[in-house]
C-alpha atoms as a PDB file:
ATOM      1  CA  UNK A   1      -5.609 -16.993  38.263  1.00  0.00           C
ATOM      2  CA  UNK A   2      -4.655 -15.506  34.805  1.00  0.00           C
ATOM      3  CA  UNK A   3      -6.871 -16.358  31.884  1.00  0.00           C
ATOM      4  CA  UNK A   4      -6.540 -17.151  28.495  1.00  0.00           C
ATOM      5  CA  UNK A   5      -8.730 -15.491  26.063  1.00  0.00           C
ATOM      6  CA  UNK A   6      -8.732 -17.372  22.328  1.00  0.00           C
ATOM      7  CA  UNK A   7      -9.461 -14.499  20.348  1.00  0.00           C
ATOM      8  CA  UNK A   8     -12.706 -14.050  21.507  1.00  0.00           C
ATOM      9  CA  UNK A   9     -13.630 -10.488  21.872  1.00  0.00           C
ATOM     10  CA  UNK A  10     -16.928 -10.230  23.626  1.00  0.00           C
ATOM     11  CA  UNK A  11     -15.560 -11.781  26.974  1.00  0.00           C
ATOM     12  CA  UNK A  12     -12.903  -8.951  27.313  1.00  0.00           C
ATOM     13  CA  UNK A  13     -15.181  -6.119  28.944  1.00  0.00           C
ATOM     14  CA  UNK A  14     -16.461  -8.792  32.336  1.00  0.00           C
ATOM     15  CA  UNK A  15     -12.773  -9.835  32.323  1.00  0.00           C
ATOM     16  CA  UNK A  16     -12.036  -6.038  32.694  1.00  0.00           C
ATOM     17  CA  UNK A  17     -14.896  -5.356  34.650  1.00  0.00           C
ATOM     18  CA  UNK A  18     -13.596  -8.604  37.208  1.00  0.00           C
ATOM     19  CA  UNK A  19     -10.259  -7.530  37.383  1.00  0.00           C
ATOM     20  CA  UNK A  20      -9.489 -10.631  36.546  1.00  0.00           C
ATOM     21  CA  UNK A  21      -5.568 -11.062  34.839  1.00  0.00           C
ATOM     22  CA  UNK A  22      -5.909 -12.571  31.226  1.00  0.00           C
ATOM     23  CA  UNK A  23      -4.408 -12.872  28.449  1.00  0.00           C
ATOM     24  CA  UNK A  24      -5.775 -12.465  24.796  1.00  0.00           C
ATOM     25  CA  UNK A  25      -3.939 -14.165  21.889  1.00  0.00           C
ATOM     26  CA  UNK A  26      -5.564 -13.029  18.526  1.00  0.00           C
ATOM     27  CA  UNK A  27      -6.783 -16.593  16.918  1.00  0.00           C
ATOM     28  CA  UNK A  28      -9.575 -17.497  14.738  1.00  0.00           C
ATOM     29  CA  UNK A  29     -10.477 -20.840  14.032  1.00  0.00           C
ATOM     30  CA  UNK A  30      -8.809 -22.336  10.791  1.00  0.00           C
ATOM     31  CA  UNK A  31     -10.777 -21.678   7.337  1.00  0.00           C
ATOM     32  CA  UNK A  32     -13.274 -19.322   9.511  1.00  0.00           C
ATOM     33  CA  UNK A  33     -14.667 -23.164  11.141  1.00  0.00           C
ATOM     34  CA  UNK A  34     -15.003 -24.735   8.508  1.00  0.00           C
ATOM     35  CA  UNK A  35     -13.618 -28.636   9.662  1.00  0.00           C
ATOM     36  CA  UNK A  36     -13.491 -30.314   6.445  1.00  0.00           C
ATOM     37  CA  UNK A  37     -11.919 -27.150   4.880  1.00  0.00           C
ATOM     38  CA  UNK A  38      -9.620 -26.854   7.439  1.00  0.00           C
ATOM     39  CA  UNK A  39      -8.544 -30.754   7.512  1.00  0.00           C
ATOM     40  CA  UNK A  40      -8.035 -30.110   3.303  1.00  0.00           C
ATOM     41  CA  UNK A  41      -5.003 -27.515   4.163  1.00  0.00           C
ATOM     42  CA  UNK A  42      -3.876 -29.559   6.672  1.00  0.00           C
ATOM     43  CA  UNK A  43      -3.408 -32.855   4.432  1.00  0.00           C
ATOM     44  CA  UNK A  44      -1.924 -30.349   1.363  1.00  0.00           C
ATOM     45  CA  UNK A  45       0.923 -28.784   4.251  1.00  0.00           C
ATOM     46  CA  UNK A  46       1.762 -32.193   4.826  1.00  0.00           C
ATOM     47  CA  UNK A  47       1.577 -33.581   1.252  1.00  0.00           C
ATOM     48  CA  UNK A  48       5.392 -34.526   0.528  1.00  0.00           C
ATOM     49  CA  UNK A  49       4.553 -33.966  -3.691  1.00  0.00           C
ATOM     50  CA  UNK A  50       3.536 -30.427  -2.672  1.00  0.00           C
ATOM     51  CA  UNK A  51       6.966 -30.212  -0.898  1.00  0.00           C
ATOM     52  CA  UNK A  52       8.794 -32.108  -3.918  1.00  0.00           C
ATOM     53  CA  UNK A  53       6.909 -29.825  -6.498  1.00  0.00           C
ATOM     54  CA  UNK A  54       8.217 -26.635  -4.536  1.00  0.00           C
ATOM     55  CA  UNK A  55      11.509 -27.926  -4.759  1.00  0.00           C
ATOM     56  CA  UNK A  56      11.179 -28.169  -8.290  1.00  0.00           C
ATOM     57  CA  UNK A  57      10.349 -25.095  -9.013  1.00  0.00           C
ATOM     58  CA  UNK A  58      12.774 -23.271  -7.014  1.00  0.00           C
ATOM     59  CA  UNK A  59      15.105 -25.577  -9.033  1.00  0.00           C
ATOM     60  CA  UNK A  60      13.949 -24.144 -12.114  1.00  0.00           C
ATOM     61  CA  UNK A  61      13.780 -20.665 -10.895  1.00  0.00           C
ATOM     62  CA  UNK A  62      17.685 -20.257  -9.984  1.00  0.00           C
ATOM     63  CA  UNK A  63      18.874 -22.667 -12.702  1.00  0.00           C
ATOM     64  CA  UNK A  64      17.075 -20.226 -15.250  1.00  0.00           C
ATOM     65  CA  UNK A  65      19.707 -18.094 -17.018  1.00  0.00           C
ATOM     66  CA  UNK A  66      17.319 -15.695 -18.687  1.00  0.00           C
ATOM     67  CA  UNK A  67      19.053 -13.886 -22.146  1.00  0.00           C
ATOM     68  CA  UNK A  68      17.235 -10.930 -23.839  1.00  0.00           C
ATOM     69  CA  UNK A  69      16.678 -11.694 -27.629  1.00  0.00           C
ATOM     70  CA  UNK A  70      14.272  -8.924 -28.732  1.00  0.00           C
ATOM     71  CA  UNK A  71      11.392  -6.995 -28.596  1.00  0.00           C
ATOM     72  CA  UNK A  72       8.235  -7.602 -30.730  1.00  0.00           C
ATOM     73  CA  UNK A  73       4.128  -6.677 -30.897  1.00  0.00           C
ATOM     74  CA  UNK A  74       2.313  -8.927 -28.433  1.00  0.00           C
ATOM     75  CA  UNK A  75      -0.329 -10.215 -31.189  1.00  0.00           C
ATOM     76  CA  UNK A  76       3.155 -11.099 -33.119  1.00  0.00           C
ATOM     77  CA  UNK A  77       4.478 -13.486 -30.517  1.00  0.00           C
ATOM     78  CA  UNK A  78       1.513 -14.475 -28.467  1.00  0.00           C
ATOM     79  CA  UNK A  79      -0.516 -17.107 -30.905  1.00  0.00           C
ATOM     80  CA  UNK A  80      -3.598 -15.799 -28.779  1.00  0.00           C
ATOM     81  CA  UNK A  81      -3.685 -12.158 -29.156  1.00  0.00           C
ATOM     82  CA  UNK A  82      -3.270 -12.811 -32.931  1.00  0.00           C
ATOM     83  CA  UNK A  83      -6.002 -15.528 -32.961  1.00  0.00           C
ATOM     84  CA  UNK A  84      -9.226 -13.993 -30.996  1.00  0.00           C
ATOM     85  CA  UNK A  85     -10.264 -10.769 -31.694  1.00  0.00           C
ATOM     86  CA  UNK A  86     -10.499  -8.639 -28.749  1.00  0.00           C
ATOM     87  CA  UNK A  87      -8.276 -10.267 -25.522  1.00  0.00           C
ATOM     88  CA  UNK A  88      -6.484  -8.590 -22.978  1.00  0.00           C
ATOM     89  CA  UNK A  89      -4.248 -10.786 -20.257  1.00  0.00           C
ATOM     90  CA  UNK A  90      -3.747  -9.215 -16.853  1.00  0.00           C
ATOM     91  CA  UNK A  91      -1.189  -9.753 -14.181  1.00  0.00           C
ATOM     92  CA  UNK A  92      -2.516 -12.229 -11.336  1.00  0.00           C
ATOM     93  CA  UNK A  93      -4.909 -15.269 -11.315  1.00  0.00           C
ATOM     94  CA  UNK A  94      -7.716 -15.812 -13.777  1.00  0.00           C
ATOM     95  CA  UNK A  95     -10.496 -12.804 -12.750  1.00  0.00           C
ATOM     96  CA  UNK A  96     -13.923 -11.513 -14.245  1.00  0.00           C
ATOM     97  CA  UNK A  97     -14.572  -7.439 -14.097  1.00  0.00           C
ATOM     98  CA  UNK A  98     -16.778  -7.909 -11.806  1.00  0.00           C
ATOM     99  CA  UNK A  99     -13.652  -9.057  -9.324  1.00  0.00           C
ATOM    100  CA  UNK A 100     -11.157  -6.923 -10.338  1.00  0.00           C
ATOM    101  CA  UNK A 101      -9.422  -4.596  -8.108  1.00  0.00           C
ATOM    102  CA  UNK A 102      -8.508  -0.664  -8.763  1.00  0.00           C
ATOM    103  CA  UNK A 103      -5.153  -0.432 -10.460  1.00  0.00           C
ATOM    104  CA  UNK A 104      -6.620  -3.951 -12.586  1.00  0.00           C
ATOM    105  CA  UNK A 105      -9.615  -2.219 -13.856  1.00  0.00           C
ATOM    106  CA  UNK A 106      -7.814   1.080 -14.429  1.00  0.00           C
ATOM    107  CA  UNK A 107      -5.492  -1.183 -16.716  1.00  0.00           C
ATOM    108  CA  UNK A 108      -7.886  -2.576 -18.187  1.00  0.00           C
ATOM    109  CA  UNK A 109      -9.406   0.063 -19.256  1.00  0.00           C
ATOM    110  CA  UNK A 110      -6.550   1.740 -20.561  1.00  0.00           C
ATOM    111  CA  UNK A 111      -5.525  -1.269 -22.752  1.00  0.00           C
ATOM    112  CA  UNK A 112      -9.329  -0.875 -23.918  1.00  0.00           C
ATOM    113  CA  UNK A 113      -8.612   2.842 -25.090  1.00  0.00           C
ATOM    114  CA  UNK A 114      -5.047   2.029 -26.641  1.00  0.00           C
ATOM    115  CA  UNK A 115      -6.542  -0.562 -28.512  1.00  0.00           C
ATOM    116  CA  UNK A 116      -9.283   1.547 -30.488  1.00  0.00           C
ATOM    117  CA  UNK A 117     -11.318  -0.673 -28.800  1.00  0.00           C
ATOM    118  CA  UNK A 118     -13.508   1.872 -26.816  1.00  0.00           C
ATOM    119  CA  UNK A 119     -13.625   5.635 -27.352  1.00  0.00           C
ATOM    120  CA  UNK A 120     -14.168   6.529 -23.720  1.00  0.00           C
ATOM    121  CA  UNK A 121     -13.979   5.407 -20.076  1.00  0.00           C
ATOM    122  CA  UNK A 122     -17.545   4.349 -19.777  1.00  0.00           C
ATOM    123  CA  UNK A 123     -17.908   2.706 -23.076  1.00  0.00           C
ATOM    124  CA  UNK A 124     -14.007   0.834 -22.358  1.00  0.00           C
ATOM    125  CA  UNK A 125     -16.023  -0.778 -18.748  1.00  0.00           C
ATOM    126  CA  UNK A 126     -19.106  -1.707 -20.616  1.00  0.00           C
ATOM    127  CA  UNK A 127     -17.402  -3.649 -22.857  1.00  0.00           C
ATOM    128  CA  UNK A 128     -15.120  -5.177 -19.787  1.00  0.00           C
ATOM    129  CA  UNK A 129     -18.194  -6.115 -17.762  1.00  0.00           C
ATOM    130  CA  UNK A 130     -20.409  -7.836 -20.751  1.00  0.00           C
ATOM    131  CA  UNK A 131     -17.862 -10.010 -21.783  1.00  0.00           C
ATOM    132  CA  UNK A 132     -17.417  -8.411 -25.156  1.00  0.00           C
ATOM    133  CA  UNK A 133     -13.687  -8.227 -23.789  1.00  0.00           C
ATOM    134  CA  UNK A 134     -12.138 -11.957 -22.762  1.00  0.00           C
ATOM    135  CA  UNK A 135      -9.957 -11.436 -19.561  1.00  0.00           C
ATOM    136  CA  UNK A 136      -7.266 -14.265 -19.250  1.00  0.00           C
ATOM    137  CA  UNK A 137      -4.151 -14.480 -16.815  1.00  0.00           C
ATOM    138  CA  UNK A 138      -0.438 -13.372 -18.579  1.00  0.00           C
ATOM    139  CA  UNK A 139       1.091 -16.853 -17.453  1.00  0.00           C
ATOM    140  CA  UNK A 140      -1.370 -19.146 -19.347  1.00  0.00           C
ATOM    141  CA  UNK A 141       0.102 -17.349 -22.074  1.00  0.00           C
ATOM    142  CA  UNK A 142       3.986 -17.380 -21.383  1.00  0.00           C
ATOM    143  CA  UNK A 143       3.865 -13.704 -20.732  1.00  0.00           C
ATOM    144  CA  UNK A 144       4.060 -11.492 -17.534  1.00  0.00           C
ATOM    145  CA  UNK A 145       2.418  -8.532 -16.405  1.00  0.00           C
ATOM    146  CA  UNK A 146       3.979  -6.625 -13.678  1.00  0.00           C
ATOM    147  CA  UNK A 147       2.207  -4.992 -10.729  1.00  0.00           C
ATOM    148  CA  UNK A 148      -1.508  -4.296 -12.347  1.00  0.00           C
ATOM    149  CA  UNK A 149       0.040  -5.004 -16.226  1.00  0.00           C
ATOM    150  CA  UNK A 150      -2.264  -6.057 -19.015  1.00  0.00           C
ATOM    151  CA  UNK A 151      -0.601  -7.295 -22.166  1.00  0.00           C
ATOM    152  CA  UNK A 152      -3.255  -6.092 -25.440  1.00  0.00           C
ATOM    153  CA  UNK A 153      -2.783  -7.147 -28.765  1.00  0.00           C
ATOM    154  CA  UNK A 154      -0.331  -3.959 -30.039  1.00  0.00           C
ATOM    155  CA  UNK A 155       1.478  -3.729 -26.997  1.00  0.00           C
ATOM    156  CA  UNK A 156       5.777  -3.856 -27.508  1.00  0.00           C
ATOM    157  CA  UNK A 157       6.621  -7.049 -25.230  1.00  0.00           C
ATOM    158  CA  UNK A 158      10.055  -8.046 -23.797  1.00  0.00           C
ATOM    159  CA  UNK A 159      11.245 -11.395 -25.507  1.00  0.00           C
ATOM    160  CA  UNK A 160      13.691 -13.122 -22.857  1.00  0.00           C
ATOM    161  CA  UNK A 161      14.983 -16.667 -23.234  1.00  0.00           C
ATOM    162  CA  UNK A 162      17.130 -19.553 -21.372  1.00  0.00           C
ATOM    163  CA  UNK A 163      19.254 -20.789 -23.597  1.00  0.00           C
ATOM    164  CA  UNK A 164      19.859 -24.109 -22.172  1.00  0.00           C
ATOM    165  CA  UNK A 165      15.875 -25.128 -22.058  1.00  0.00           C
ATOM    166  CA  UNK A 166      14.604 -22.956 -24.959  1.00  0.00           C
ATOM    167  CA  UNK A 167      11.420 -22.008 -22.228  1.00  0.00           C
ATOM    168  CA  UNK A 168      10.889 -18.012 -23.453  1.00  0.00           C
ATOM    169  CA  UNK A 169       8.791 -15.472 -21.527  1.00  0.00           C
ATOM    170  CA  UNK A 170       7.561 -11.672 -22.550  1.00  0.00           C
ATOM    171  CA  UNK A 171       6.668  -8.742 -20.633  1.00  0.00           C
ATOM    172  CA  UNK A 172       5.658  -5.590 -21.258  1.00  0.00           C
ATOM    173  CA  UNK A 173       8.284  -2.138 -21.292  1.00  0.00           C
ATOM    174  CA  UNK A 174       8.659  -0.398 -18.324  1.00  0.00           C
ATOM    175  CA  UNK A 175       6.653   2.554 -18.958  1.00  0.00           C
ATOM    176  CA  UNK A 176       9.241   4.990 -15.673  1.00  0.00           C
ATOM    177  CA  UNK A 177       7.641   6.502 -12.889  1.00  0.00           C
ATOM    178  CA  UNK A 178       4.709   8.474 -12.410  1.00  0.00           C
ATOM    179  CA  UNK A 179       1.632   7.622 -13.686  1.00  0.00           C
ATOM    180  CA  UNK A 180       1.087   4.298 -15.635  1.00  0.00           C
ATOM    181  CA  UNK A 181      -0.418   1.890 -16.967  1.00  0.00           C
ATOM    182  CA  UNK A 182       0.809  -1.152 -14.840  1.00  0.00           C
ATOM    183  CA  UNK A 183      -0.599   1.146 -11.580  1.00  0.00           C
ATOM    184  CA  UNK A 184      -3.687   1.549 -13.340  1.00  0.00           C
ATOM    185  CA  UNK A 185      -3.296   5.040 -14.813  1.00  0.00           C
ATOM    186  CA  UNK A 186      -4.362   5.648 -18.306  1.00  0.00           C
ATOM    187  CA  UNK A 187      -4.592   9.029 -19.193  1.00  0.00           C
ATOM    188  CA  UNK A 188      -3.073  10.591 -22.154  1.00  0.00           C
ATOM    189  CA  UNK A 189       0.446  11.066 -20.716  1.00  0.00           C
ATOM    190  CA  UNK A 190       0.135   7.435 -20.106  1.00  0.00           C
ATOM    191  CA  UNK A 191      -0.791   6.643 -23.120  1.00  0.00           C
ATOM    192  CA  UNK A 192       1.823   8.598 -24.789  1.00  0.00           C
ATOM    193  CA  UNK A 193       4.835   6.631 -23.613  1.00  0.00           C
ATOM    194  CA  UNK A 194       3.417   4.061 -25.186  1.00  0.00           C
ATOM    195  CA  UNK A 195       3.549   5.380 -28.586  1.00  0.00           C
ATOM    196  CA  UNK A 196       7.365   6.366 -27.627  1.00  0.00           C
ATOM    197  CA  UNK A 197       8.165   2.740 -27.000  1.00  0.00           C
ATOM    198  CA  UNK A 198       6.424   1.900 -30.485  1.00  0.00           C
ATOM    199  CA  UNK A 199       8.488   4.223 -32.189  1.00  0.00           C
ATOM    200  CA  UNK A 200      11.834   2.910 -30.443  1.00  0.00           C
ATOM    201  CA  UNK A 201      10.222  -0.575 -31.751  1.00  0.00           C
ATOM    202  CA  UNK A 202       9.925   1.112 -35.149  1.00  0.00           C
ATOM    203  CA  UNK A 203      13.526   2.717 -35.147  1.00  0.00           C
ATOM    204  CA  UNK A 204      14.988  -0.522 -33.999  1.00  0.00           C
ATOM    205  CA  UNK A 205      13.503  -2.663 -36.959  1.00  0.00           C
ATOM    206  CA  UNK A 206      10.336  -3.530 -36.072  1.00  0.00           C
ATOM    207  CA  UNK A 207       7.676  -3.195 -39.130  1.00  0.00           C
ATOM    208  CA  UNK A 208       5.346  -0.219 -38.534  1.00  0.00           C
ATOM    209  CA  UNK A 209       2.511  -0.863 -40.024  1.00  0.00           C
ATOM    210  CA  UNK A 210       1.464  -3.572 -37.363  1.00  0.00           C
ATOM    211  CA  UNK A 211       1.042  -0.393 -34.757  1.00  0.00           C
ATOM    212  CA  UNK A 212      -2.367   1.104 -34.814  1.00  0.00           C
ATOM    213  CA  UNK A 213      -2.010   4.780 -32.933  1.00  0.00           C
ATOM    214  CA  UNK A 214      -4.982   5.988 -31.166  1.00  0.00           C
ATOM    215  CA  UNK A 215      -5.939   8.896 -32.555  1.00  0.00           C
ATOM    216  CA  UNK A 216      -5.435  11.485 -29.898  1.00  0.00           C
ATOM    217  CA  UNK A 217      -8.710  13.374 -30.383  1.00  0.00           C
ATOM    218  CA  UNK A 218     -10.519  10.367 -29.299  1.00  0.00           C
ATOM    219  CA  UNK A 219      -8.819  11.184 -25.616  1.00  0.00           C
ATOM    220  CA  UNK A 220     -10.365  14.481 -25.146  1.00  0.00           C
ATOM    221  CA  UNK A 221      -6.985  16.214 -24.387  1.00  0.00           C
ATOM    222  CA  UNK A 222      -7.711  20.044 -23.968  1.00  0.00           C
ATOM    223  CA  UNK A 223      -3.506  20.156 -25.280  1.00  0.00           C
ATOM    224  CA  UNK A 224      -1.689  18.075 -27.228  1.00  0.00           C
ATOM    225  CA  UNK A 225       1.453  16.788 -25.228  1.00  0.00           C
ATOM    226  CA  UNK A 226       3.903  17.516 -27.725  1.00  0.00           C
ATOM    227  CA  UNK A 227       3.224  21.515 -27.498  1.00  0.00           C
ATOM    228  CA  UNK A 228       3.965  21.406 -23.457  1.00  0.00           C
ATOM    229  CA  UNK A 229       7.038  18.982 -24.225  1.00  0.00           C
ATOM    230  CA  UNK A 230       8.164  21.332 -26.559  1.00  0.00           C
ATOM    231  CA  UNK A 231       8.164  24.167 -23.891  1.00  0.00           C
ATOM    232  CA  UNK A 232      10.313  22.519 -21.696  1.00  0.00           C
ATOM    233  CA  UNK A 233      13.062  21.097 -24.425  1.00  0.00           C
ATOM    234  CA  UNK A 234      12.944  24.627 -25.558  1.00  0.00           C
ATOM    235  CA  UNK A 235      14.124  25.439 -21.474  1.00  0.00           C
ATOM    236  CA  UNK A 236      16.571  23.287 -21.507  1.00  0.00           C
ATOM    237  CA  UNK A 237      17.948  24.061 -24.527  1.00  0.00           C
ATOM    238  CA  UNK A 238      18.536  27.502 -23.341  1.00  0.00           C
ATOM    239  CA  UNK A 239      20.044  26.742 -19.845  1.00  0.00           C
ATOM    240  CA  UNK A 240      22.766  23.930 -21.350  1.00  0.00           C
ATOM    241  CA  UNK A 241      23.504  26.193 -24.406  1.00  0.00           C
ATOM    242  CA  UNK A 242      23.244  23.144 -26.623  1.00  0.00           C
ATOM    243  CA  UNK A 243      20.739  21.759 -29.537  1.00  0.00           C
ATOM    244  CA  UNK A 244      18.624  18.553 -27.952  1.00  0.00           C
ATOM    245  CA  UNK A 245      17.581  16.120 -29.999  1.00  0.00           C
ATOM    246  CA  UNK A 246      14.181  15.040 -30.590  1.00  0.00           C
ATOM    247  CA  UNK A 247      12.744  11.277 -30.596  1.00  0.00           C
ATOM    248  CA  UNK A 248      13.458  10.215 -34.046  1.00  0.00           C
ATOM    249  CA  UNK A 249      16.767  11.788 -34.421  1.00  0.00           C
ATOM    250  CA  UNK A 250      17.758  10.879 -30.735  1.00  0.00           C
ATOM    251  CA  UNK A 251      16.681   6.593 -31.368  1.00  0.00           C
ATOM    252  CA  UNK A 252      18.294   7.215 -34.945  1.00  0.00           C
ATOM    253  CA  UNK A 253      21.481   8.214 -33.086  1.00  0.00           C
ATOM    254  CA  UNK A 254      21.265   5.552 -30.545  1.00  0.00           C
ATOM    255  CA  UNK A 255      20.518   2.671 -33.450  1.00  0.00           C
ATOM    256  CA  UNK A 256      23.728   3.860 -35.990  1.00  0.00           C
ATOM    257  CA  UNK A 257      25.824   4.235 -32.367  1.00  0.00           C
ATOM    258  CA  UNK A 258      25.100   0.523 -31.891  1.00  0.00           C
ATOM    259  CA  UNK A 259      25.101  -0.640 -35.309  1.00  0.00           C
ATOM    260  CA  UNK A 260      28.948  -1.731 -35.162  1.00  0.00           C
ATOM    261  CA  UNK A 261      28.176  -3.373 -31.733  1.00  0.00           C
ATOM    262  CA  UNK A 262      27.985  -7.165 -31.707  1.00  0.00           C
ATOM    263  CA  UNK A 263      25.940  -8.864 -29.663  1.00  0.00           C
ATOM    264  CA  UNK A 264      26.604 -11.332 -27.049  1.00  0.00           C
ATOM    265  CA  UNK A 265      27.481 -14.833 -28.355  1.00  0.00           C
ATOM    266  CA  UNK A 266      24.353 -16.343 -26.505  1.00  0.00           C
ATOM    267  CA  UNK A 267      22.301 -13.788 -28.070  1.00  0.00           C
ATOM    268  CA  UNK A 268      23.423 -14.561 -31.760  1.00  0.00           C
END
């Protein structure tokens, strides 16, 4: 005789004890017992409009030929973030603080700071967990926010388009690697690459006075970046024998290079 245990742990150790051949297959009963739960999923897996709406949108999805047309300011191209006054939409399904995970909150918060909104950590969750701060999902907004991403109201966003439907989605700049905001990190460092991708907004043609900076005193920083930056340029410099150029003279550079440059016909 060889018995079959369902999953059911507290019969293992007289099984054992027995001697008695047996076989455990790890099962649990469908939505944790609950029948009428359970009968609900079963109805929805065999629901042919689930099955056609699937088909749909994998349709759409590889159909989609998605054409970059610009960058602009979230609160410029999202009616919402220009509408309400302090709104931040996160990557995932609709959420409170309360449910947030981790990398979320840390996102959160650091879209709190960038904003002005806060001045510190503990003043950025208070504000999160009253409600002062309205939490809403990135796609009930046309937007995306990858990994932990929150879109604010000043953020640079992506613009992409399909020509052929006119449907448009944004995203936010990929901050690199290391520490960021879409992992949840938002300390000054990661807060500084964000005022880089404003100025490549700025250089590019976007109108800077719709950037607010945050002031970096209001960070605490016992350094300001720039100095250690400046340290290591100043390295380089002296191992490749050659003048580097800063930000602003390096995006200038890069903008007159491409000035003669025209752009795709679908992007005209």
């Amino acid at each position: 005789m060889n018995v079959l245990n369902l999953g059911i742990q507290s019969f293992l150790p007289g099984l054992r004890d027995s001697r008695t051949p047996f076989t455990t297959v790890d099962w649990k009963p469908p939505a944790r017992g609950n029948a009428a739960l359970a009968w609900t999923a079963a109805r929805l897996l065999a629901d042919s409009r689930i099955d056609g709406a699937n088909a749909e949108a994998w349709k759409r999805m590889t159909s989609c030929r998605p054409v970059l047309i610009g960058i602009e300011t979230a609160r410029h191209c999202l009616p919402a973030l220009a509408s309400r006054e302090k709104l931040l939409l996160h990557a995932g399904p609709p959420l409170t603080w309360a449910r947030a995970c981790g990398p979320v909150r840390g996102a959160l918060v650091g879209a709190v700071l960038w904003e002005g909104w806060a001045s510190t950590e503990v003043e950025a969750e208070s504000l999160l967990a009253d409600g002062t701060i309205a939490l809403e999902p990135c796609h009930h907004h046309g937007a995306v926010g990858p990994m932990a991403g929150v879109v604010s109201p000043s953020m640079p966003l992506w613009i992409v388009a399909d020509p052929h439907t006119g449907a448009k989605a944004h995203c936010n700049l990929n901050e690199g690697l290391g520490k960021v905001l879409r992992f949840g990190a938002y300390g000054p460092e990661v807060l500084d690459r964000y005022a880089f991708a404003l100025l490549i907004c700025k250089e590019f043609g976007l109108d800077a006075s719709r950037f607010t900076a945050l002031p970096t005193a209001a960070l605490g920083q016992k350094a300001a970046r720039p100095l250690d930056g400046g340290l290591k340029v100043a390295k380089a410099q002296a191992r490749l024998r050659t003048r580097l150029r800063g930000p602003d003279e390096g995006l200038r550079a890069m903008r007159d290079a491409g000035a003669g440059v025209d752009p795709p016909r679908n992007m005209k």
